[in-house]
C-alpha atoms as a PDB file:
ATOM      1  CA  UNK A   1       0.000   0.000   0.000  1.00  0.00           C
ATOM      2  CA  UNK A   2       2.475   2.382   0.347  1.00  0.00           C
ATOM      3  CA  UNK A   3       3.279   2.346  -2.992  1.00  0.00           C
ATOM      4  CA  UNK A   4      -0.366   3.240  -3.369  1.00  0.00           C
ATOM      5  CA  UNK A   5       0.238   6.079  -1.558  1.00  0.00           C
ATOM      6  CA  UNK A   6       3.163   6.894  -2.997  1.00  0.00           C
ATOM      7  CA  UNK A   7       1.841   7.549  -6.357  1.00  0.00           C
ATOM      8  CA  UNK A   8      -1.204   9.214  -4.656  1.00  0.00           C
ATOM      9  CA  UNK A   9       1.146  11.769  -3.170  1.00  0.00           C
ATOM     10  CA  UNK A  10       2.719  12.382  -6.445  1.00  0.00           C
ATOM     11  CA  UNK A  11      -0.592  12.853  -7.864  1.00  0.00           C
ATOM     12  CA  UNK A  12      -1.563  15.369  -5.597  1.00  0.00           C
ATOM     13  CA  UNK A  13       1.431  17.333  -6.264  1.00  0.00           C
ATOM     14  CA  UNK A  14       1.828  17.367  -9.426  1.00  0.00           C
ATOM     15  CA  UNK A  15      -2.650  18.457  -9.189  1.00  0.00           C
ATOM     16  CA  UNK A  16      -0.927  21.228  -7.101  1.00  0.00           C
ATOM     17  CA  UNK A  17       1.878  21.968  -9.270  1.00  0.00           C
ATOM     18  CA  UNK A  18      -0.288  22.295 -11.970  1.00  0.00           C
ATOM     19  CA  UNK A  19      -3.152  24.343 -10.521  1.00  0.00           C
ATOM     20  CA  UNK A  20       0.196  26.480  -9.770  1.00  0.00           C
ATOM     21  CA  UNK A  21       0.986  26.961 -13.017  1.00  0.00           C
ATOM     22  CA  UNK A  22      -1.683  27.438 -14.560  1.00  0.00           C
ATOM     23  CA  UNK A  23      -1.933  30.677 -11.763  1.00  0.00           C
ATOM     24  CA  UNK A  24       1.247  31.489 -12.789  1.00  0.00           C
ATOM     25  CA  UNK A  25       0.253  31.778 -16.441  1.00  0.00           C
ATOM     26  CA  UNK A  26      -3.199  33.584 -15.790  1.00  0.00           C
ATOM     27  CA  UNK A  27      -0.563  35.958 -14.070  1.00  0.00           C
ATOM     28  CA  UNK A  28       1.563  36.379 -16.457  1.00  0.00           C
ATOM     29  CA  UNK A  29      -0.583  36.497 -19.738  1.00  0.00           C
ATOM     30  CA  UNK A  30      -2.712  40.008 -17.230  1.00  0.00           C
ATOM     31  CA  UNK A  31       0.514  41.159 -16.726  1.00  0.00           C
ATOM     32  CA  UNK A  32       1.455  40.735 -20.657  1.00  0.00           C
ATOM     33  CA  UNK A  33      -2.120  42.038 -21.385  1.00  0.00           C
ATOM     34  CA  UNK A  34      -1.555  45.331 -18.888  1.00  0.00           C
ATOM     35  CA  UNK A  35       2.044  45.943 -20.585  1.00  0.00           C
ATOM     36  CA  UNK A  36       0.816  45.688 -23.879  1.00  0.00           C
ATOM     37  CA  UNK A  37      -2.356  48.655 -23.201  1.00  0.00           C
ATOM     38  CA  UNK A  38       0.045  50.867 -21.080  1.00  0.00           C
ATOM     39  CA  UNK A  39       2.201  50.759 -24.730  1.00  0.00           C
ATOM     40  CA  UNK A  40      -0.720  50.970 -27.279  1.00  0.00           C
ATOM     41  CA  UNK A  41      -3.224  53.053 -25.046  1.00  0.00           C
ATOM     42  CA  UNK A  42      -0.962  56.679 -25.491  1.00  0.00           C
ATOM     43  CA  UNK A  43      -0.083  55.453 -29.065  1.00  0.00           C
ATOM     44  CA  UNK A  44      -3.162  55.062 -29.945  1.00  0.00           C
ATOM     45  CA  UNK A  45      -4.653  58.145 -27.896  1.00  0.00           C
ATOM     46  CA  UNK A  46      -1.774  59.813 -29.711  1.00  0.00           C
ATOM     47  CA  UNK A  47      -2.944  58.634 -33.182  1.00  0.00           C
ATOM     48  CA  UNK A  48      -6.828  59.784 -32.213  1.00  0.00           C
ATOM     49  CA  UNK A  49      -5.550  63.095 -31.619  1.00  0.00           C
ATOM     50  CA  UNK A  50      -3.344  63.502 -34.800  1.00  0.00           C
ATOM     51  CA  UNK A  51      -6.285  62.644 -36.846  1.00  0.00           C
ATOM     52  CA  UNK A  52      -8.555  64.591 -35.289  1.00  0.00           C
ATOM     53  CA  UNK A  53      -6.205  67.903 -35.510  1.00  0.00           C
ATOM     54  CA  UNK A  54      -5.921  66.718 -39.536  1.00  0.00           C
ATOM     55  CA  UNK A  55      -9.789  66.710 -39.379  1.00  0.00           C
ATOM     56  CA  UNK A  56      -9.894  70.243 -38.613  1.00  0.00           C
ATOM     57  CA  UNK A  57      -7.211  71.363 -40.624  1.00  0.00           C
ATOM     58  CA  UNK A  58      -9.328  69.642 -43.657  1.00  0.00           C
ATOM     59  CA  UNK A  59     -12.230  71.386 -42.805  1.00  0.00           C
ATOM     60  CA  UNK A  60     -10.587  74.902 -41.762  1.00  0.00           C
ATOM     61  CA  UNK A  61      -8.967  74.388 -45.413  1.00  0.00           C
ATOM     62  CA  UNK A  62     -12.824  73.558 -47.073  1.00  0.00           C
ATOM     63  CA  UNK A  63     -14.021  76.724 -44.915  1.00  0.00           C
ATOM     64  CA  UNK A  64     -11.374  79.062 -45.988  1.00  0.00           C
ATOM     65  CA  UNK A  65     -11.751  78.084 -49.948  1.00  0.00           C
ATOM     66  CA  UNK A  66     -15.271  77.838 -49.988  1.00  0.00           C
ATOM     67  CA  UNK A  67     -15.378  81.378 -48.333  1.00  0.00           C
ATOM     68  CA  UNK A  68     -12.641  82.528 -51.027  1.00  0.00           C
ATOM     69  CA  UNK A  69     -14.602  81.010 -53.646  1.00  0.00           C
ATOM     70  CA  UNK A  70     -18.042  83.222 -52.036  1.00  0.00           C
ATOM     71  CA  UNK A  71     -15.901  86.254 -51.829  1.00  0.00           C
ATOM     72  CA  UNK A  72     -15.030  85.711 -55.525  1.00  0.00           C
ATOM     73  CA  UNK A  73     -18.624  85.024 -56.728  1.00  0.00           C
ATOM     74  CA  UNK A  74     -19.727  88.514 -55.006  1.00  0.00           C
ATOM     75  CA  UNK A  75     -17.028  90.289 -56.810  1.00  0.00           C
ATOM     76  CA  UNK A  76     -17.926  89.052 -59.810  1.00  0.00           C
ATOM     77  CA  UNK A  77     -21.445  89.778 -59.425  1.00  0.00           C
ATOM     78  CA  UNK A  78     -20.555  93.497 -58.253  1.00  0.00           C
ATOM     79  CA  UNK A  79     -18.072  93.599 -61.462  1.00  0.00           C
ATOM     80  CA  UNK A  80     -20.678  92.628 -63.712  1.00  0.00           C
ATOM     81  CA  UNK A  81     -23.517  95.079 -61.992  1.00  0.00           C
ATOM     82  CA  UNK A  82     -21.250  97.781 -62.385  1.00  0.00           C
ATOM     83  CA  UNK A  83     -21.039  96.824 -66.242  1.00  0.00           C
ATOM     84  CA  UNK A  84     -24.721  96.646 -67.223  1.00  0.00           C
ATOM     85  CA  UNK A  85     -24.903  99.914 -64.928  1.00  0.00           C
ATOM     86  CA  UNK A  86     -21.734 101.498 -67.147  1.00  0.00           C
ATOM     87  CA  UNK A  87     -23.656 100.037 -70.524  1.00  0.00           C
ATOM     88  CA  UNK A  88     -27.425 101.139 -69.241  1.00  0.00           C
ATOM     89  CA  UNK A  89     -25.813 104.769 -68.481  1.00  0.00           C
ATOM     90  CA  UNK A  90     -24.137 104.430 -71.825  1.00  0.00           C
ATOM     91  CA  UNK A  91     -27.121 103.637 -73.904  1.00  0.00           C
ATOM     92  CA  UNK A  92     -29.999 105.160 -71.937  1.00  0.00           C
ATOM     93  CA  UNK A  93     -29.734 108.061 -73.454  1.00  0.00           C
ATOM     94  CA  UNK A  94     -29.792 107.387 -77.365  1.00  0.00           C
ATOM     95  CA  UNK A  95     -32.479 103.982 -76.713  1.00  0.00           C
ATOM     96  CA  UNK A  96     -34.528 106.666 -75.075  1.00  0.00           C
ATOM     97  CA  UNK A  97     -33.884 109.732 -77.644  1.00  0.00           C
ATOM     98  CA  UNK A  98     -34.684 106.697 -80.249  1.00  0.00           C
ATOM     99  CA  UNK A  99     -38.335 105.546 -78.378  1.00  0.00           C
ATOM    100  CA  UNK A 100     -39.202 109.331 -78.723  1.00  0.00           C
ATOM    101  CA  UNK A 101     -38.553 109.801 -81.378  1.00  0.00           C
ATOM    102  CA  UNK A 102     -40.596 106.976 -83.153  1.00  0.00           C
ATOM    103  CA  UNK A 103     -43.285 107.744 -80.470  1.00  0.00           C
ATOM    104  CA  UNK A 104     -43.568 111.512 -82.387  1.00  0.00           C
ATOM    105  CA  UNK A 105     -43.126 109.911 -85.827  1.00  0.00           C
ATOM    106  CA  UNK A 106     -46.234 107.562 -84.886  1.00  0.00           C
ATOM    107  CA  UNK A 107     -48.146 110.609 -83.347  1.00  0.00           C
ATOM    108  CA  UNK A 108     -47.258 113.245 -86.278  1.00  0.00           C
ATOM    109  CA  UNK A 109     -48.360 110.451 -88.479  1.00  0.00           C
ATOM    110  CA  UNK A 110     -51.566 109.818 -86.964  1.00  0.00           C
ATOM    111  CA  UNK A 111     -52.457 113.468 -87.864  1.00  0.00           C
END
């Protein structure tokens, strides 16, 4: 029998050395686990905050050039007010002297 026993004390330690191991690793691989965040965690934080300053670079860029693009559109609109303004006051005068006088032609006419 006490070779029985024997074997049933190496059984129970190696149970033990095993359930000691197997701490060991669960150990280990939250230790590996907690290393690996501490490292990514600020890299990646530090990525998020890149792309987010590139986000608003990208849309401080759209904002500027669409507001370049409205200031040109309303300078172009005042240039080409000005010009029918410069051709009205440039032709107002003779289309008008014109209308008058075929409005007299048609009255005299009528006579």
């Amino acid at each position: 029998m006490s070779a029985l026993q024997e074997v049933l004390a190496v059984l129970l330690g190696a149970e033990s050395e095993a359930g000691r191991i197997v701490e060991d690793a669960k150990s280990e691989s939250l230790n590996v686990i907690k290393t690996v965040q501490e490292i990514f965690i600020p890299d990646r934080e530090s990525k998020m905050l890149m792309a987010r300053e590139q986000a608003k670079n990208v849309m401080a860029n759209a904002l500027a050039s669409a507001q370049a693009e409205a200031r040109q559109i309303l300078d172009l609109g005042h240039e080409e007010r000005e010009r029918v303004n410069r051709h009205f006051d440039e032709n107002a005068d003779t289309v008008i002297a014109e209308l008058l006088a075929e409005t007299v032609d048609r009255i005299l006419a009528g006579r």
